[in-house]
PDB file of N, CA and C in Angstrom:
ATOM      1  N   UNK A   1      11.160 388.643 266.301  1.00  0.00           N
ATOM      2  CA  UNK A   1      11.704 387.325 266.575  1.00  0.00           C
ATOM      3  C   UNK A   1      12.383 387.297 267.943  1.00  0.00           C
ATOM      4  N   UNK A   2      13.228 388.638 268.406  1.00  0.00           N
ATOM      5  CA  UNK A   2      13.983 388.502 269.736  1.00  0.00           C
ATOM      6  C   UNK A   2      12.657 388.538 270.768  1.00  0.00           C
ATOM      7  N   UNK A   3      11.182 389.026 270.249  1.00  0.00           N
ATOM      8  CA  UNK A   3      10.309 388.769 271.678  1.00  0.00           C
ATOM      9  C   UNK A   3       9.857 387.399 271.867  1.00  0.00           C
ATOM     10  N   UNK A   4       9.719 387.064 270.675  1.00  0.00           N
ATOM     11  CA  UNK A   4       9.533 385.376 270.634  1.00  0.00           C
ATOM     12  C   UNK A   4      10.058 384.589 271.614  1.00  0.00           C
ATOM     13  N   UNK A   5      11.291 384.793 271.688  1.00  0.00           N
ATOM     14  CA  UNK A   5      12.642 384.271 272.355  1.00  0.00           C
ATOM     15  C   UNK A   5      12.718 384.222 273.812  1.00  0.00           C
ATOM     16  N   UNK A   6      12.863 386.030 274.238  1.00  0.00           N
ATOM     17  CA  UNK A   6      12.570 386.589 275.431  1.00  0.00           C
ATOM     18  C   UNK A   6      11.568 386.093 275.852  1.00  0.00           C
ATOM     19  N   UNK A   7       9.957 385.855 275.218  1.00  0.00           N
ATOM     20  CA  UNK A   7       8.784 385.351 275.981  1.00  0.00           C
ATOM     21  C   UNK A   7       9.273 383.601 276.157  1.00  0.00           C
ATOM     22  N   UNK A   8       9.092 383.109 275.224  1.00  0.00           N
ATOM     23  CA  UNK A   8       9.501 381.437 275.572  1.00  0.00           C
ATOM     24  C   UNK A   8      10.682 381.167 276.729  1.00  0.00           C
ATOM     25  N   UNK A   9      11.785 381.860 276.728  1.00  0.00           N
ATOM     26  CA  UNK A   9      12.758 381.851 277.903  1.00  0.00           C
ATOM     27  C   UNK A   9      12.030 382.274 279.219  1.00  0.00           C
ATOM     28  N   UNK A  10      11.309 383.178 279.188  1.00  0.00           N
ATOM     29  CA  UNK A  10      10.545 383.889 280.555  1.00  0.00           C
ATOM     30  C   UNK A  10       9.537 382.682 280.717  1.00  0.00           C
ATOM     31  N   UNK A  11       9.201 382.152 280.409  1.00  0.00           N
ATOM     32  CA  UNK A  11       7.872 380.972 280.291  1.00  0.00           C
ATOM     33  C   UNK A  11       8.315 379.892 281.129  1.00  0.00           C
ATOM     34  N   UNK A  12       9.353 379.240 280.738  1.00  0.00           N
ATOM     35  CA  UNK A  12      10.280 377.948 281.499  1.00  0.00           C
ATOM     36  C   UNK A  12      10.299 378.021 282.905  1.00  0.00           C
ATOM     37  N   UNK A  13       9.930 378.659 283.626  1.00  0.00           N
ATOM     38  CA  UNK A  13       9.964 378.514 285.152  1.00  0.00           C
ATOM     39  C   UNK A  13      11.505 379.364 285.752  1.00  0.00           C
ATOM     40  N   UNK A  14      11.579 379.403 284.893  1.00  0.00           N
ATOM     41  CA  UNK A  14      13.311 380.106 285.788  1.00  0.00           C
ATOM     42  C   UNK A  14      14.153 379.125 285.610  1.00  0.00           C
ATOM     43  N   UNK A  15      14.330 378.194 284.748  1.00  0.00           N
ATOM     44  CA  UNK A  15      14.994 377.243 284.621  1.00  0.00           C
ATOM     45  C   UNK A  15      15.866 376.350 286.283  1.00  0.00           C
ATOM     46  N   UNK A  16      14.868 376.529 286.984  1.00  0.00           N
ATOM     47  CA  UNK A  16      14.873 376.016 288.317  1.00  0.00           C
ATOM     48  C   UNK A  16      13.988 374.318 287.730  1.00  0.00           C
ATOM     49  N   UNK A  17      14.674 373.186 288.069  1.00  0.00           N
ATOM     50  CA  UNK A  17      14.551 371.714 288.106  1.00  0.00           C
ATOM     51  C   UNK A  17      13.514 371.730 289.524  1.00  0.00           C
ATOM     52  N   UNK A  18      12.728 370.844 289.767  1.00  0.00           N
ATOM     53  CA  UNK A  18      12.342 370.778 290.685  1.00  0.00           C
ATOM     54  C   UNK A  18      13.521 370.222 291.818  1.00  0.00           C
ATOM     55  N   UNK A  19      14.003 369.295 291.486  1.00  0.00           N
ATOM     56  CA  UNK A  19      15.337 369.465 292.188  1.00  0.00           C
ATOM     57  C   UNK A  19      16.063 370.448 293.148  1.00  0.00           C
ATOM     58  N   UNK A  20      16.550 371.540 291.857  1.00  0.00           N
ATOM     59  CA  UNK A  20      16.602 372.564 292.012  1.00  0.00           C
ATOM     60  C   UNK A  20      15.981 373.144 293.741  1.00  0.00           C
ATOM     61  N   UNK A  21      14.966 373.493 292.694  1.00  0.00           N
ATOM     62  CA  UNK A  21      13.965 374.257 294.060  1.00  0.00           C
ATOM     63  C   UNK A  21      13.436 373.058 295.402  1.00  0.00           C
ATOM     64  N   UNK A  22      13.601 371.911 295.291  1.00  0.00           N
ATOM     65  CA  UNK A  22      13.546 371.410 296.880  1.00  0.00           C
ATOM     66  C   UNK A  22      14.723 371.524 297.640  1.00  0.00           C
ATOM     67  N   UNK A  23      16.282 371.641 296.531  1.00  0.00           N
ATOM     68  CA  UNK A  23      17.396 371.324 297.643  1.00  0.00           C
ATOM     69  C   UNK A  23      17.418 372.623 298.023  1.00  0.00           C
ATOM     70  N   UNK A  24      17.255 374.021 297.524  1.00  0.00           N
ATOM     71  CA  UNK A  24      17.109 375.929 297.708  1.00  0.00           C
ATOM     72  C   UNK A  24      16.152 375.714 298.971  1.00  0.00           C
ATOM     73  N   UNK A  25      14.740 374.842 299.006  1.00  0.00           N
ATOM     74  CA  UNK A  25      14.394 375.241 300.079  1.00  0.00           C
ATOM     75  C   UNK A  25      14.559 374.368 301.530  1.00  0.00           C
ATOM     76  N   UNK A  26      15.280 373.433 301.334  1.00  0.00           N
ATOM     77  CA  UNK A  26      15.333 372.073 302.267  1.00  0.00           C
ATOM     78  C   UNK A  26      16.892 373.032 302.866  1.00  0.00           C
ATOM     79  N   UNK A  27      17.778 373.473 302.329  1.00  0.00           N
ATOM     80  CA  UNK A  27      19.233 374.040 302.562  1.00  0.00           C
ATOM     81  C   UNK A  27      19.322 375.130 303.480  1.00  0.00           C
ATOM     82  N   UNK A  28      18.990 375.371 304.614  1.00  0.00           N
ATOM     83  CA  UNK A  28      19.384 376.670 305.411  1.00  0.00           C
ATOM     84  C   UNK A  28      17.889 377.146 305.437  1.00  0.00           C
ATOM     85  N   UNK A  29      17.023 376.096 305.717  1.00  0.00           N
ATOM     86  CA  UNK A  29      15.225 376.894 305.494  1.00  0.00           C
ATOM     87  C   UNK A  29      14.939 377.244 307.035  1.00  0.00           C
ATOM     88  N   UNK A  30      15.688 376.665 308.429  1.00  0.00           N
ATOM     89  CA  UNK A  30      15.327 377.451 309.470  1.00  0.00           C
ATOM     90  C   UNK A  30      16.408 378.037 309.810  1.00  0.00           C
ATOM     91  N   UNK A  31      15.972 379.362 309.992  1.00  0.00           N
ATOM     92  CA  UNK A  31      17.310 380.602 310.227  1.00  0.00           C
ATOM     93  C   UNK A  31      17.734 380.447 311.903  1.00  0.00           C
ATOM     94  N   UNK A  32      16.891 379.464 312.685  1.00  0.00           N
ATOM     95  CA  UNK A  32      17.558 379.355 313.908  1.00  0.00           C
ATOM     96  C   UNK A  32      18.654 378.333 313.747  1.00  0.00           C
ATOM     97  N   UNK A  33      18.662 377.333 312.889  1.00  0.00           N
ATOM     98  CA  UNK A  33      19.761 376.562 312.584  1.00  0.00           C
ATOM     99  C   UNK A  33      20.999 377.233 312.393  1.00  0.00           C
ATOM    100  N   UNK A  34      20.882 378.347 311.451  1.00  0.00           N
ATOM    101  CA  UNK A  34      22.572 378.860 310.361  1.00  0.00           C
ATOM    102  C   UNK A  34      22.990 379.067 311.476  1.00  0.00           C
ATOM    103  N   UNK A  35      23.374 379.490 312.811  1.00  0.00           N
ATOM    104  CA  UNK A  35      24.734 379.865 313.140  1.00  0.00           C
ATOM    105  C   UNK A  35      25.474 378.054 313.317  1.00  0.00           C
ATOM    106  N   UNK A  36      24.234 376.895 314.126  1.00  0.00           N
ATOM    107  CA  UNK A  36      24.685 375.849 314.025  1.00  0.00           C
ATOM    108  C   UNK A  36      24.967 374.730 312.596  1.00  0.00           C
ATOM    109  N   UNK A  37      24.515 375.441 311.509  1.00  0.00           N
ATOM    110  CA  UNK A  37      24.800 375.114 310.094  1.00  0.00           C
ATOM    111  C   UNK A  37      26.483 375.592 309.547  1.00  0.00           C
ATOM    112  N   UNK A  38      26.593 376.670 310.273  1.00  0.00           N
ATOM    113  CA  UNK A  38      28.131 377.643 310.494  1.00  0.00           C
ATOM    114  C   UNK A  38      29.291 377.146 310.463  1.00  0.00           C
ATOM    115  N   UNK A  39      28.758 377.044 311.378  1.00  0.00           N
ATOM    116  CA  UNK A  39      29.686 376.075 312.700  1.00  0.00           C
ATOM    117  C   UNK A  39      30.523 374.436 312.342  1.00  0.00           C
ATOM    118  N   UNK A  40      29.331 373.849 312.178  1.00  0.00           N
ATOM    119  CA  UNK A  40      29.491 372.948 311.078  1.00  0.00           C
ATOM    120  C   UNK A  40      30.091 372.572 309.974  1.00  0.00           C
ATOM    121  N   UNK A  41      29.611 373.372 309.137  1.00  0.00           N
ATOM    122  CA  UNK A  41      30.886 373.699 308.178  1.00  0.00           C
ATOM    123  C   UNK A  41      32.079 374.484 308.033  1.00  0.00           C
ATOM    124  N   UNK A  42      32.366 375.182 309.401  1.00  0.00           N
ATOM    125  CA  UNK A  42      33.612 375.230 309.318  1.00  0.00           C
ATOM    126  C   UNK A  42      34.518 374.737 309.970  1.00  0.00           C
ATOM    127  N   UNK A  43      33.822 374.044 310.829  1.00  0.00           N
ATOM    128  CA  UNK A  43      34.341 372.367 311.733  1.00  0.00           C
ATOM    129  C   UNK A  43      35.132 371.437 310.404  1.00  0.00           C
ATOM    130  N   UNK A  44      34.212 371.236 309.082  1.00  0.00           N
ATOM    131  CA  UNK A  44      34.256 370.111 308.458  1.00  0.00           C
ATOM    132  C   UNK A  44      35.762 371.088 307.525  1.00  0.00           C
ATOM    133  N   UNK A  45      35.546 371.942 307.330  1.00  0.00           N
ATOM    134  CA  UNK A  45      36.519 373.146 306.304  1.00  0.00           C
ATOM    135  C   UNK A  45      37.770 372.976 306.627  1.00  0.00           C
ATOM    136  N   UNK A  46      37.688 373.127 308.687  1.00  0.00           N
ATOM    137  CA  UNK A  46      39.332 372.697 309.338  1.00  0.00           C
ATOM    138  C   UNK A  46      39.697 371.881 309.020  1.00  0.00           C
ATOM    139  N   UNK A  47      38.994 370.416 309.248  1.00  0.00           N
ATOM    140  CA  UNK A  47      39.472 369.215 308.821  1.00  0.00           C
ATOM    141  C   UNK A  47      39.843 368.708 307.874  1.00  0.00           C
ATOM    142  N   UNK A  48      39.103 369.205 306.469  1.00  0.00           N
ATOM    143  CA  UNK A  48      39.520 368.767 304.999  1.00  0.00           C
ATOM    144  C   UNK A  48      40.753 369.635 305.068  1.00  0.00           C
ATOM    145  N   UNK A  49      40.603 370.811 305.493  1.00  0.00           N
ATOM    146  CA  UNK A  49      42.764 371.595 305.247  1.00  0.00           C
ATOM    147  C   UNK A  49      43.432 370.459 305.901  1.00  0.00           C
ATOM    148  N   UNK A  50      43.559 370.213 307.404  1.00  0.00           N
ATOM    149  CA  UNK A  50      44.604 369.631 307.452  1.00  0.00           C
ATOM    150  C   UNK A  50      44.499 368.521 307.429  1.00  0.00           C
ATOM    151  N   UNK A  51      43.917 367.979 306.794  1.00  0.00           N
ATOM    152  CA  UNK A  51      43.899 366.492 305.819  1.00  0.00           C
ATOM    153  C   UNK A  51      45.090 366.831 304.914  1.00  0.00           C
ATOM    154  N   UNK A  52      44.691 367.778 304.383  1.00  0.00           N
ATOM    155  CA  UNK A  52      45.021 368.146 302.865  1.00  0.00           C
ATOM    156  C   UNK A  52      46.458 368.476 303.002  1.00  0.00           C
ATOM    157  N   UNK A  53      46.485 369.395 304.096  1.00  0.00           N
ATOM    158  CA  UNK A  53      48.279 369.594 304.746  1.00  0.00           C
ATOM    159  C   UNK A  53      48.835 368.476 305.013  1.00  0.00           C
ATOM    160  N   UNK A  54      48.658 367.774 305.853  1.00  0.00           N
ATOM    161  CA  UNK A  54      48.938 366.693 306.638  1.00  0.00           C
ATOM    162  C   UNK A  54      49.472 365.626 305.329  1.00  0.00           C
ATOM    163  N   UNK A  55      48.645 365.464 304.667  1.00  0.00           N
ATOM    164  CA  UNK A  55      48.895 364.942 303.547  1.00  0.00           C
ATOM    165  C   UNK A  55      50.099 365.006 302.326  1.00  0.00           C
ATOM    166  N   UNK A  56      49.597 366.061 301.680  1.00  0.00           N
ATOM    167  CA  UNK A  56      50.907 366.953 301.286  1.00  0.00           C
ATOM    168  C   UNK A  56      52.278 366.878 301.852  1.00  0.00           C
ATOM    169  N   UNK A  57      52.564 367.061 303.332  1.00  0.00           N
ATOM    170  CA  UNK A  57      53.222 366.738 303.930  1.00  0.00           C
ATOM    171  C   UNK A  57      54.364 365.877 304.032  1.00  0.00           C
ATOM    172  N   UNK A  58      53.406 364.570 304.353  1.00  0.00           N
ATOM    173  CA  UNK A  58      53.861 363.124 304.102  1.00  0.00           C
ATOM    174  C   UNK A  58      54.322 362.841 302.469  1.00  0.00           C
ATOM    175  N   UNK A  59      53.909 363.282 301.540  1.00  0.00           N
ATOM    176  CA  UNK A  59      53.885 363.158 300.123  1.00  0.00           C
ATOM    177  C   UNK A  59      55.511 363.906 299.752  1.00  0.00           C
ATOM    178  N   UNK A  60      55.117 364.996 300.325  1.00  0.00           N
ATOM    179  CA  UNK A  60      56.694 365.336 299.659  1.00  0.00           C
ATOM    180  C   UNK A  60      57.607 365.082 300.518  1.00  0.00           C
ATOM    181  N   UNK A  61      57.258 364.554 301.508  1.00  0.00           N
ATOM    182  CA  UNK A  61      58.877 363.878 302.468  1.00  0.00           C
ATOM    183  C   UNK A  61      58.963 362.427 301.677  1.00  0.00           C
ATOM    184  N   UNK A  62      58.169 361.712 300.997  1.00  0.00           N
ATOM    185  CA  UNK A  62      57.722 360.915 300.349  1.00  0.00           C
ATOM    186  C   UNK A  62      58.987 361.075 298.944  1.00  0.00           C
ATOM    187  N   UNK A  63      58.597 362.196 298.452  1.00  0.00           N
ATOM    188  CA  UNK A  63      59.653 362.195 297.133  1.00  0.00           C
ATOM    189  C   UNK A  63      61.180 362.602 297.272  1.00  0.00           C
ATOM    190  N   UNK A  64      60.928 363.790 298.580  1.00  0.00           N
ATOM    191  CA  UNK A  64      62.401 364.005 298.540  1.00  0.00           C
ATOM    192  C   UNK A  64      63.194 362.485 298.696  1.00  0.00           C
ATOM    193  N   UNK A  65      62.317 361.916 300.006  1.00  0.00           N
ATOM    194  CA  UNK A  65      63.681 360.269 300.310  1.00  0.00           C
ATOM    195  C   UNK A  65      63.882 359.751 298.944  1.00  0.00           C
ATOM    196  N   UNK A  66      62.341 359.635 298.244  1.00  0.00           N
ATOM    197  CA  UNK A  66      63.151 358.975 297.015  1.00  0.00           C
ATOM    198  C   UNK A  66      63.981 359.839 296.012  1.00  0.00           C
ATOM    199  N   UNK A  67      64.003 360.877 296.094  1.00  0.00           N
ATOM    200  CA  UNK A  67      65.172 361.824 295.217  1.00  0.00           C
ATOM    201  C   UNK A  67      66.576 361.481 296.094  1.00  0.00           C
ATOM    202  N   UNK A  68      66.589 361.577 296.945  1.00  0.00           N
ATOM    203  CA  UNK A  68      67.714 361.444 297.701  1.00  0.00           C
ATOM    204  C   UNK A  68      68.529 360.019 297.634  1.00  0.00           C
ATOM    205  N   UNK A  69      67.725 358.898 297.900  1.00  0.00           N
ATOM    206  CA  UNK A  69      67.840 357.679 298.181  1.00  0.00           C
ATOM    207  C   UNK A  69      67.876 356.669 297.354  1.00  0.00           C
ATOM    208  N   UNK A  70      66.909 357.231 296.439  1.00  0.00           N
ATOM    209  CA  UNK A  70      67.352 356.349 295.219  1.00  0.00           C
ATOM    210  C   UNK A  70      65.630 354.779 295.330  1.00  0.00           C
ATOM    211  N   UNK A  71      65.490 355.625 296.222  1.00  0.00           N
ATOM    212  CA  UNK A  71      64.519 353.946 296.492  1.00  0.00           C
ATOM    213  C   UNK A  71      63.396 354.696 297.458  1.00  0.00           C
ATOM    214  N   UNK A  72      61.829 353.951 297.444  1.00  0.00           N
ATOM    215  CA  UNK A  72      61.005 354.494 298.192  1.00  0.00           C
ATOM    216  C   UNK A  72      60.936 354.091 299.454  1.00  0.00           C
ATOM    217  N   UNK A  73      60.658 354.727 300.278  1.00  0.00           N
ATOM    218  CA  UNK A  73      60.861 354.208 301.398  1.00  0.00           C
ATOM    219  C   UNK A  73      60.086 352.526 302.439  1.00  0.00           C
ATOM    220  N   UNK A  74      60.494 352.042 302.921  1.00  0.00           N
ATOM    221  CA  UNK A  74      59.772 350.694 302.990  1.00  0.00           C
ATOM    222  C   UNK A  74      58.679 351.124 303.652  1.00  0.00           C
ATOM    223  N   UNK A  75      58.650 352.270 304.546  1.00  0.00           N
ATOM    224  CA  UNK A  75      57.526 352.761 305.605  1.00  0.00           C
ATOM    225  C   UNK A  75      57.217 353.742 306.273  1.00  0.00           C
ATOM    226  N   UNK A  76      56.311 354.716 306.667  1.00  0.00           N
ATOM    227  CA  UNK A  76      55.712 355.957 306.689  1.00  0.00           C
ATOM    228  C   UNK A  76      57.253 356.384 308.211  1.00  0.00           C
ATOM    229  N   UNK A  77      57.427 355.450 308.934  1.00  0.00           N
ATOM    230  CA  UNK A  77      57.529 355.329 310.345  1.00  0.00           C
ATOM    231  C   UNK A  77      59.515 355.901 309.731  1.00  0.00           C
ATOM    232  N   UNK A  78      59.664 355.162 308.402  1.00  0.00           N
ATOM    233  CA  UNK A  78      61.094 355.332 308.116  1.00  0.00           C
ATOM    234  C   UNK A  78      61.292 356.631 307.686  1.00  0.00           C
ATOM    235  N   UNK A  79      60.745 357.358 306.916  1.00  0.00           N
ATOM    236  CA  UNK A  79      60.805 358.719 306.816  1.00  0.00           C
ATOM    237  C   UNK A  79      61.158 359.923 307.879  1.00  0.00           C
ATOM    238  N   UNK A  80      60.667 359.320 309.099  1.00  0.00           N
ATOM    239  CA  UNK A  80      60.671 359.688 310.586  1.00  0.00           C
ATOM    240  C   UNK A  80      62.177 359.594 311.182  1.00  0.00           C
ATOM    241  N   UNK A  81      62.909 358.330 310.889  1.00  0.00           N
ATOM    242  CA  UNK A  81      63.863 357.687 311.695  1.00  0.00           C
ATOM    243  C   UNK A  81      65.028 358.071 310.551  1.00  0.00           C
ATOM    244  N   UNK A  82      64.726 358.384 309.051  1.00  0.00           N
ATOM    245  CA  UNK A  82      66.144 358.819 308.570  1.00  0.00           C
ATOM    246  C   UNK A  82      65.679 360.272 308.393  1.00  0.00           C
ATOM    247  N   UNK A  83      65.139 361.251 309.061  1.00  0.00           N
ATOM    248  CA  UNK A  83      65.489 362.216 309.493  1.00  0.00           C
ATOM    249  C   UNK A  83      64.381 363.409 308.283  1.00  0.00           C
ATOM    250  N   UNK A  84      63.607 362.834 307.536  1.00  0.00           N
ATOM    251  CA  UNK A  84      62.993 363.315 306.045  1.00  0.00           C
ATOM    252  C   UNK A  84      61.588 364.184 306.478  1.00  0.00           C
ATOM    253  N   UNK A  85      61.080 363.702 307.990  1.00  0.00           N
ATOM    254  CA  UNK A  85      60.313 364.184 308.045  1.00  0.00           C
ATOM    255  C   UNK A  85      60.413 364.340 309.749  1.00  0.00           C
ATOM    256  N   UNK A  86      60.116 365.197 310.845  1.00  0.00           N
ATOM    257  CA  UNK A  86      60.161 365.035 312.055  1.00  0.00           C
ATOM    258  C   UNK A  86      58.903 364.367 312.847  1.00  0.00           C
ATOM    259  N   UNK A  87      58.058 364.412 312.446  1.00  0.00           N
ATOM    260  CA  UNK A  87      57.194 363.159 312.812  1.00  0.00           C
ATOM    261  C   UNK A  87      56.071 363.492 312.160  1.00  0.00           C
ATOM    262  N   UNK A  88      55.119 362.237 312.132  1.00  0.00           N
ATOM    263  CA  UNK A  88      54.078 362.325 311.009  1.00  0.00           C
ATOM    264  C   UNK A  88      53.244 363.567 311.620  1.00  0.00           C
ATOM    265  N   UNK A  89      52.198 363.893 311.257  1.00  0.00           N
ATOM    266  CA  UNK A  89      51.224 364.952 311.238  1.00  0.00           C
ATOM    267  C   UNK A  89      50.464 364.128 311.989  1.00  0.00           C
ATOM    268  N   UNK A  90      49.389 365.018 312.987  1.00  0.00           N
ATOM    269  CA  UNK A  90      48.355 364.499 313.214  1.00  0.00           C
ATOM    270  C   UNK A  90      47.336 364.573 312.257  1.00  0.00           C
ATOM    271  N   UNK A  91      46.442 363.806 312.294  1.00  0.00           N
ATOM    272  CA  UNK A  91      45.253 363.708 311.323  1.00  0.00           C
ATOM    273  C   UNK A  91      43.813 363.964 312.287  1.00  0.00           C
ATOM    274  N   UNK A  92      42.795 364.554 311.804  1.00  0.00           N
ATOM    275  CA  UNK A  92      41.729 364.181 312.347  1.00  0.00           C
ATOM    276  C   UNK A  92      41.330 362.895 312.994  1.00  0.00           C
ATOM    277  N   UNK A  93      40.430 362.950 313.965  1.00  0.00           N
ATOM    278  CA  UNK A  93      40.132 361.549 315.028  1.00  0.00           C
ATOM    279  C   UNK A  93      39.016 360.702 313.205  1.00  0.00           C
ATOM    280  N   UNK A  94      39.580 359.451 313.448  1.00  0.00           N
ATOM    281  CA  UNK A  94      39.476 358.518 312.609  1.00  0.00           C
ATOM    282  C   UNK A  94      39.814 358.241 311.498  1.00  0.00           C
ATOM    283  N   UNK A  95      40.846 359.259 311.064  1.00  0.00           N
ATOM    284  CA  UNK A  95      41.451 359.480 310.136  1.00  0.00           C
ATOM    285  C   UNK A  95      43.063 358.768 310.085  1.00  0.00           C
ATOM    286  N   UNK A  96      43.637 358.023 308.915  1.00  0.00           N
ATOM    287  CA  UNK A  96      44.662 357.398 309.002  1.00  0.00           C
ATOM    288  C   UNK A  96      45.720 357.214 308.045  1.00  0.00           C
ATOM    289  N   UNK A  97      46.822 357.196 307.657  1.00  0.00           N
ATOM    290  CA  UNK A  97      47.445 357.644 306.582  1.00  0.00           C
ATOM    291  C   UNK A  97      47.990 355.752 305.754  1.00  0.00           C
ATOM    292  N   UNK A  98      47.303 355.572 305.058  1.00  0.00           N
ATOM    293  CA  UNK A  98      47.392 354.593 304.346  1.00  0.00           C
ATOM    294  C   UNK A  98      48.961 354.898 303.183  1.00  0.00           C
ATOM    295  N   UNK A  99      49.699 353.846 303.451  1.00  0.00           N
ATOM    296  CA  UNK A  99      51.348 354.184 302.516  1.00  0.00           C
ATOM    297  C   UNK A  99      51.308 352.895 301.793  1.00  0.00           C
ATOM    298  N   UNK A 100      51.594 352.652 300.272  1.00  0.00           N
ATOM    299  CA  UNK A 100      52.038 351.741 299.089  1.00  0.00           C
ATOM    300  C   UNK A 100      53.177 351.673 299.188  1.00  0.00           C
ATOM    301  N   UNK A 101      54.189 350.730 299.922  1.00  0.00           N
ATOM    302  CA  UNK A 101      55.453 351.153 299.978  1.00  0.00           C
ATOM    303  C   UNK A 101      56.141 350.827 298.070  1.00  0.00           C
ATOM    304  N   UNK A 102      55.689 350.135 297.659  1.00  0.00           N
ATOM    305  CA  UNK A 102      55.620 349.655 296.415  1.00  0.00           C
ATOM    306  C   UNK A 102      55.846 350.726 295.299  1.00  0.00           C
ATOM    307  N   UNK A 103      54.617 351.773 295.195  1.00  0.00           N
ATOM    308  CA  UNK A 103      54.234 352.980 294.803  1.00  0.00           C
ATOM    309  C   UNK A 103      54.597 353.993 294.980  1.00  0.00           C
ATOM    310  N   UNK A 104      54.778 354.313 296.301  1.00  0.00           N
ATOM    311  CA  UNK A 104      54.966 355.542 297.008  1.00  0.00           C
ATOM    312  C   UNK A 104      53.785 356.187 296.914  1.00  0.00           C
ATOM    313  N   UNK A 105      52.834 355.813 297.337  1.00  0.00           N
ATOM    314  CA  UNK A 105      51.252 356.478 297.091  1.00  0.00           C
ATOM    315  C   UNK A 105      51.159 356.851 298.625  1.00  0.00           C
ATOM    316  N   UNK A 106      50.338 357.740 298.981  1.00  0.00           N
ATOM    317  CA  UNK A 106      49.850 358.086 300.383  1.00  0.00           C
ATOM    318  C   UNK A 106      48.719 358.484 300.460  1.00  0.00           C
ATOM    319  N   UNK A 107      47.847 358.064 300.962  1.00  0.00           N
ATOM    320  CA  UNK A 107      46.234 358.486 301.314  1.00  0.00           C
ATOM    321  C   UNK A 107      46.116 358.325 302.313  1.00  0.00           C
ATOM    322  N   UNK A 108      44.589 359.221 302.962  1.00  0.00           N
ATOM    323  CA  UNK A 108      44.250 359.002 303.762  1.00  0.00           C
ATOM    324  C   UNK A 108      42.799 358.310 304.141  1.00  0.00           C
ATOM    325  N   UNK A 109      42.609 357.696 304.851  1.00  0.00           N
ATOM    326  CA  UNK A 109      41.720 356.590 304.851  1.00  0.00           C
ATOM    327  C   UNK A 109      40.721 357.345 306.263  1.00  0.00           C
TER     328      UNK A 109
END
């Protein structure tokens, strides 16, 4: 019964989707590309961190004012001017820090 098994599992193709096997060979298929495939993604790797820092950042200067203050702050710019944060982060080029003064939510856009 276990060859039964073993043969029908070996039969299925490798359980590779065709899917599968076009995105395996469409992904890194000319080897003169990978160092500029590299590169690339670790261009995009920098940027999602300090998104992600940058972010973070703003977020917990975000809670301390309101631990402190009692109230959220009306604006990203006020966090700056009562002293909570020393100035915003830069963000990647087109990148922008969207604030709920309402919420206290922070994204980046």
């Amino acid at each position: 019964m276990v060859a039964v098994l073993t043969l029908s599992l070996g039969c299925s193709g490798g359980g590779k989707t065709e899917e599968d096997k076009k995105t395996s060979s469409e992904v890194g298929s000319n080897p003169l590309n990978a160092p500029t495939d590299y590169l690339g993604a670790v261009g995009q790797a920098q940027k999602t961190a300090e998104t992600s820092t940058a972010l973070n950042s703003v977020r917990q200067a975000v809670r301390f004012y309101q631990a402190s203050e009692g109230t959220l702050p009306k604006s990203l710019e006020e966090l700056v001017s009562s002293g909570y944060i020393g100035k915003l982060p830069s963000l990647p080029k087109g990148k922008s820090f969207q604030y709920q003064p309402n919420t206290g939510q922070v994204s980046v856009q």
